[in-house]
Protein backbone atom coordinates (compact mmCIF):
# COMPACT_ATOMS: atom_id res chain seq x y z
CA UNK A 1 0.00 0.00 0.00
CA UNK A 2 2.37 2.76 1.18
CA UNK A 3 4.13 2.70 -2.53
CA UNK A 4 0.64 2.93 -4.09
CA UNK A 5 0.92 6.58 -5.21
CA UNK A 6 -3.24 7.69 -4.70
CA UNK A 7 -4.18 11.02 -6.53
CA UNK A 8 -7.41 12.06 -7.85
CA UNK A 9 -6.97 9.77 -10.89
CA UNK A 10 -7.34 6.90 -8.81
CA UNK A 11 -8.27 7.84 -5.08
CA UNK A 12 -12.15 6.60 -6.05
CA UNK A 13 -10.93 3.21 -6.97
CA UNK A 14 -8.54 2.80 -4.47
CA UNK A 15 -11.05 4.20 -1.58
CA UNK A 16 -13.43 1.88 -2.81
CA UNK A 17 -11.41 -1.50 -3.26
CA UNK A 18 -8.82 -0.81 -0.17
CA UNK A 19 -11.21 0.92 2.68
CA UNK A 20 -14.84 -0.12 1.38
CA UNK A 21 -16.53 -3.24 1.66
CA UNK A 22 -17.81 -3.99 -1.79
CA UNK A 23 -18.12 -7.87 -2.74
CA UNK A 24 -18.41 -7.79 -6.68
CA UNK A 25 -16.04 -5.09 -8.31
CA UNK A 26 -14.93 -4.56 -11.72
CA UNK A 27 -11.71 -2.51 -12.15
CA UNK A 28 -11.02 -1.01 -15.16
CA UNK A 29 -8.01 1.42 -16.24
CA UNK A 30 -5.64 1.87 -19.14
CA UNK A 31 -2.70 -0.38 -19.56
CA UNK A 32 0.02 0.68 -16.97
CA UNK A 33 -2.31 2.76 -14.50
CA UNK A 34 -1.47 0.35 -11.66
CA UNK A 35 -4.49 -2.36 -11.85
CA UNK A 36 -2.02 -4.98 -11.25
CA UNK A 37 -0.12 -3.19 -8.24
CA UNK A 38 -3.63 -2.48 -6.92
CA UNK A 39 -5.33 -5.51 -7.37
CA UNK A 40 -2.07 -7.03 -5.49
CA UNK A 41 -3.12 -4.75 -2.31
CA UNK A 42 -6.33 -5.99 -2.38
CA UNK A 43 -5.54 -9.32 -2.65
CA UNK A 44 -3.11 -9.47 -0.01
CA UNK A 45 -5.81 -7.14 2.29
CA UNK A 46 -8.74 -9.49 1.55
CA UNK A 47 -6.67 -13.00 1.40
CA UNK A 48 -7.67 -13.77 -1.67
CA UNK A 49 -6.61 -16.10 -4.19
CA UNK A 50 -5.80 -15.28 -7.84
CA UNK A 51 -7.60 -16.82 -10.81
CA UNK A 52 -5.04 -18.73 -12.86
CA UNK A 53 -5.77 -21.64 -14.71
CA UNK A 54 -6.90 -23.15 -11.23
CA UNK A 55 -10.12 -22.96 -11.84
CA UNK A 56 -11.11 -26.50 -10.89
CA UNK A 57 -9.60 -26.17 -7.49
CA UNK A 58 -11.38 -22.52 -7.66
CA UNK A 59 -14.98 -23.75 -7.12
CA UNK A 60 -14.19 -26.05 -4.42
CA UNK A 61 -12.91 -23.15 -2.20
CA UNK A 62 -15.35 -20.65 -0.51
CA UNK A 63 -12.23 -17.66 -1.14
CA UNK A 64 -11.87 -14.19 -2.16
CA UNK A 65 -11.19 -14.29 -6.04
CA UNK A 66 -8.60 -12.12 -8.05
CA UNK A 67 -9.04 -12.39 -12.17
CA UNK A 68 -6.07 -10.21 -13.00
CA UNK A 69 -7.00 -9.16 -16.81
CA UNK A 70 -10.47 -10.14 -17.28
CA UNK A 71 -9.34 -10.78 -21.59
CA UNK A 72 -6.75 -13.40 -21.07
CA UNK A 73 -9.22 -15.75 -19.25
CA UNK A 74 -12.61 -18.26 -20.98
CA UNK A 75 -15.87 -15.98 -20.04
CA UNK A 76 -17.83 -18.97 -19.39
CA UNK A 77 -15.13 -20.08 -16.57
CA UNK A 78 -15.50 -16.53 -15.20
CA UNK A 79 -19.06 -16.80 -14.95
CA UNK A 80 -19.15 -20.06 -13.08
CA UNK A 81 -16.12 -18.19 -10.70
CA UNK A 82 -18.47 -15.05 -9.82
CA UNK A 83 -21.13 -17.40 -9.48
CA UNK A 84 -19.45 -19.70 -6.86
CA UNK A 85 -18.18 -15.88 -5.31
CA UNK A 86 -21.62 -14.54 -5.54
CA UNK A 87 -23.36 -17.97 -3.76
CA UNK A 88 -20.38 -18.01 -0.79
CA UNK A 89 -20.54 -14.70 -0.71
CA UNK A 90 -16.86 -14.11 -1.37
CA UNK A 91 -15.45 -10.86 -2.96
CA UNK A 92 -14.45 -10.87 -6.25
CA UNK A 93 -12.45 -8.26 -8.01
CA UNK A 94 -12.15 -8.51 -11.89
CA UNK A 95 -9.56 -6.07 -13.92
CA UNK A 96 -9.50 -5.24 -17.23
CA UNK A 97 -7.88 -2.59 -19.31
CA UNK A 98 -11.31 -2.78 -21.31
CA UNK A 99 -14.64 -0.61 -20.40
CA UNK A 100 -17.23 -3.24 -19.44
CA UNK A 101 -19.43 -1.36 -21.88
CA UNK A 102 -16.68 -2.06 -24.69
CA UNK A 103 -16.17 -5.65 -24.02
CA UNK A 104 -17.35 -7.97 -27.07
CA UNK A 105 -19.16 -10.51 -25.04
CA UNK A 106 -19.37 -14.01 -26.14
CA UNK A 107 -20.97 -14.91 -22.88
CA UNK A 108 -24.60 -13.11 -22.68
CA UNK A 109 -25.09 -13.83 -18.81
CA UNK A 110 -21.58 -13.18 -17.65
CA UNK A 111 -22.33 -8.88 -18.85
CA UNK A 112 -25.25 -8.83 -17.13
CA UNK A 113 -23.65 -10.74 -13.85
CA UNK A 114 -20.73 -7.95 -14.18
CA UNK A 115 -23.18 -5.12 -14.76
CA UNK A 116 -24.51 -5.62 -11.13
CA UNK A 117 -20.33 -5.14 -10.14
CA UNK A 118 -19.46 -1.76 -8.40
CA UNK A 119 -17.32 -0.28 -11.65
CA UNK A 120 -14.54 1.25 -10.72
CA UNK A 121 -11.73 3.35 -12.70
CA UNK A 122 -8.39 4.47 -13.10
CA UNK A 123 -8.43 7.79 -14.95
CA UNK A 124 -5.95 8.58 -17.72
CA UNK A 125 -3.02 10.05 -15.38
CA UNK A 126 -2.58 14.05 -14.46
CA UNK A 127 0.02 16.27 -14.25
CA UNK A 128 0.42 15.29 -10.74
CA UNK A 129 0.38 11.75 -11.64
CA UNK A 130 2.76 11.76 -14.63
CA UNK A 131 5.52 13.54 -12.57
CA UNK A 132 5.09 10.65 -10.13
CA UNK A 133 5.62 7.70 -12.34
CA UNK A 134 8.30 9.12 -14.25
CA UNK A 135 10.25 9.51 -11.00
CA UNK A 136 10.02 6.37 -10.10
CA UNK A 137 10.87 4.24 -12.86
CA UNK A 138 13.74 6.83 -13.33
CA UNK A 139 14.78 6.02 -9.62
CA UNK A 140 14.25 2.60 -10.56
CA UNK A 141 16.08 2.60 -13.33
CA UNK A 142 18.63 4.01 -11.05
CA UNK A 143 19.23 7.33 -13.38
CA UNK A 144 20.79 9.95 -11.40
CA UNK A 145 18.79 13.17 -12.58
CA UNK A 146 20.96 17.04 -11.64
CA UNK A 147 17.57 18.64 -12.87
CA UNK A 148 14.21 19.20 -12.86
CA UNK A 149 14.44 20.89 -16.22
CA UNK A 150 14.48 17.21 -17.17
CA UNK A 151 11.10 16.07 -16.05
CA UNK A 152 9.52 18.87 -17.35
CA UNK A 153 11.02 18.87 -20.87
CA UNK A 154 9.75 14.69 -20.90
CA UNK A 155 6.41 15.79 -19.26
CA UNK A 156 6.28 18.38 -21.97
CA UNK A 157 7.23 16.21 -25.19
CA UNK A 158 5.96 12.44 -23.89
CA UNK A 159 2.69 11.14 -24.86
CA UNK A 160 0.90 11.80 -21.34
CA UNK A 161 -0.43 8.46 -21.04
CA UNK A 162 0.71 5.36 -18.47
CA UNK A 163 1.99 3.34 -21.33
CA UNK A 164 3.66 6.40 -23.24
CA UNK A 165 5.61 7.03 -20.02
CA UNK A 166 6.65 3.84 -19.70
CA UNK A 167 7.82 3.19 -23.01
CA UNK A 168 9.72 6.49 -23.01
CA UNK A 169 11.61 5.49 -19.97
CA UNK A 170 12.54 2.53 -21.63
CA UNK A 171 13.63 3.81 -24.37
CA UNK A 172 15.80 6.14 -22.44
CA UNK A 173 17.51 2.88 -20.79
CA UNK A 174 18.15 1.32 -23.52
CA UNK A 175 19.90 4.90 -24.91
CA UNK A 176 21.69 5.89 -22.01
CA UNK A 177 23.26 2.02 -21.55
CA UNK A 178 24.22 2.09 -25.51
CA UNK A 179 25.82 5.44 -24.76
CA UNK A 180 27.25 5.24 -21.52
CA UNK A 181 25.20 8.65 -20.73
CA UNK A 182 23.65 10.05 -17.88
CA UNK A 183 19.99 11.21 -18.35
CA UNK A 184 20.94 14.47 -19.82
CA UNK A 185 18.28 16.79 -22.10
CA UNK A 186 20.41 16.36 -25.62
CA UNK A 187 20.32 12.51 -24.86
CA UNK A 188 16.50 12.61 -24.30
CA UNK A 189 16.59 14.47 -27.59
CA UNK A 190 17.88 11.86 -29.71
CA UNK A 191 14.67 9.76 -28.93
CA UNK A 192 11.74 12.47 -28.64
């Protein structure tokens, strides 16, 4: 939890998943917005098991469920897992990095069993937000940055999404190892 950065892009989701009591939620946010990291809290919080290819062994226990990435996973299985969920009443948390309304469903009853979900979301990131990831995969990346001139000429230039950030930190890795750089603004040049 305490490396969970919460800001108004996410504080509703978080609030309701971490300090709320809801059984059946449905998480959705863009790829990289921290479904995974949260879904971890809330796993660990609730004791829950995670969906993955256990399913068998799934509806024999009377658990908290996790399905991590609601596409990678049969929708028929995931209806008989919020079923068993909804009949022990067990929490279930589902995430996806697609809107429930956008989801081509092959399973009719499984929408309108996830309809009935509290729907939750991770909002494309702020300011605020950007600034925050940034700094920490450049701290994880272990780039030593001499100024804040930096961040704000990547905030400025990056596509201001989770994934865009990501893959421009990346990017800079791979640069500054080929290099032998430090993070420097005519280095981040050569890729944006």
């Amino acid at each position: 939890e305490h490396n969970f950065f919460v800001n108004k892009t996410n504080f509703y989701a978080f609030n309701a998943l971490i300090n709320n009591d809801s059984h059946l939620s449905f998480l959705y946010g863009p790829k990289k917005s921290g479904k995974s990291h949260l879904s971890k809290i809330w796993l660990k919080k609730y004791n829950a098991i995670e969906y993955n290819k256990n399913y068998k062994s799934l509806l024999n226990l009377h658990n908290n469920i996790l399905i991590d990435n609601f596409t990678l996973y049969d929708q028929e299985k995931i209806f008989h897992i919020v079923n068993n969920c909804i009949l022990n009443n067990s929490k279930i948390l589902i995430t996806s990095d697609i809107k429930i309304n956008s989801i081509d469903f092959k399973f009719n009853d499984l929408s309108s069993r996830l309809k009935t979900f509290s729907n939750l979301e991770i909002n494309q990131p702020n300011d605020e937000m950007l600034l925050a990831i940034l700094t920490k995969l450049l701290v994880d990346k272990q780039f030593i940055i001499n100024s804040n001139e930096i961040f704000e000429y990547i905030l400025r230039r990056v596509d201001r999404s989770y994934q865009g950030i990501n893959e421009i930190v990346k990017k800079l890795d791979i640069l500054s190892l080929e290099k032998k750089r430090q993070l420097t603004i005519p280095l981040i040049k050569e890729i944006l």
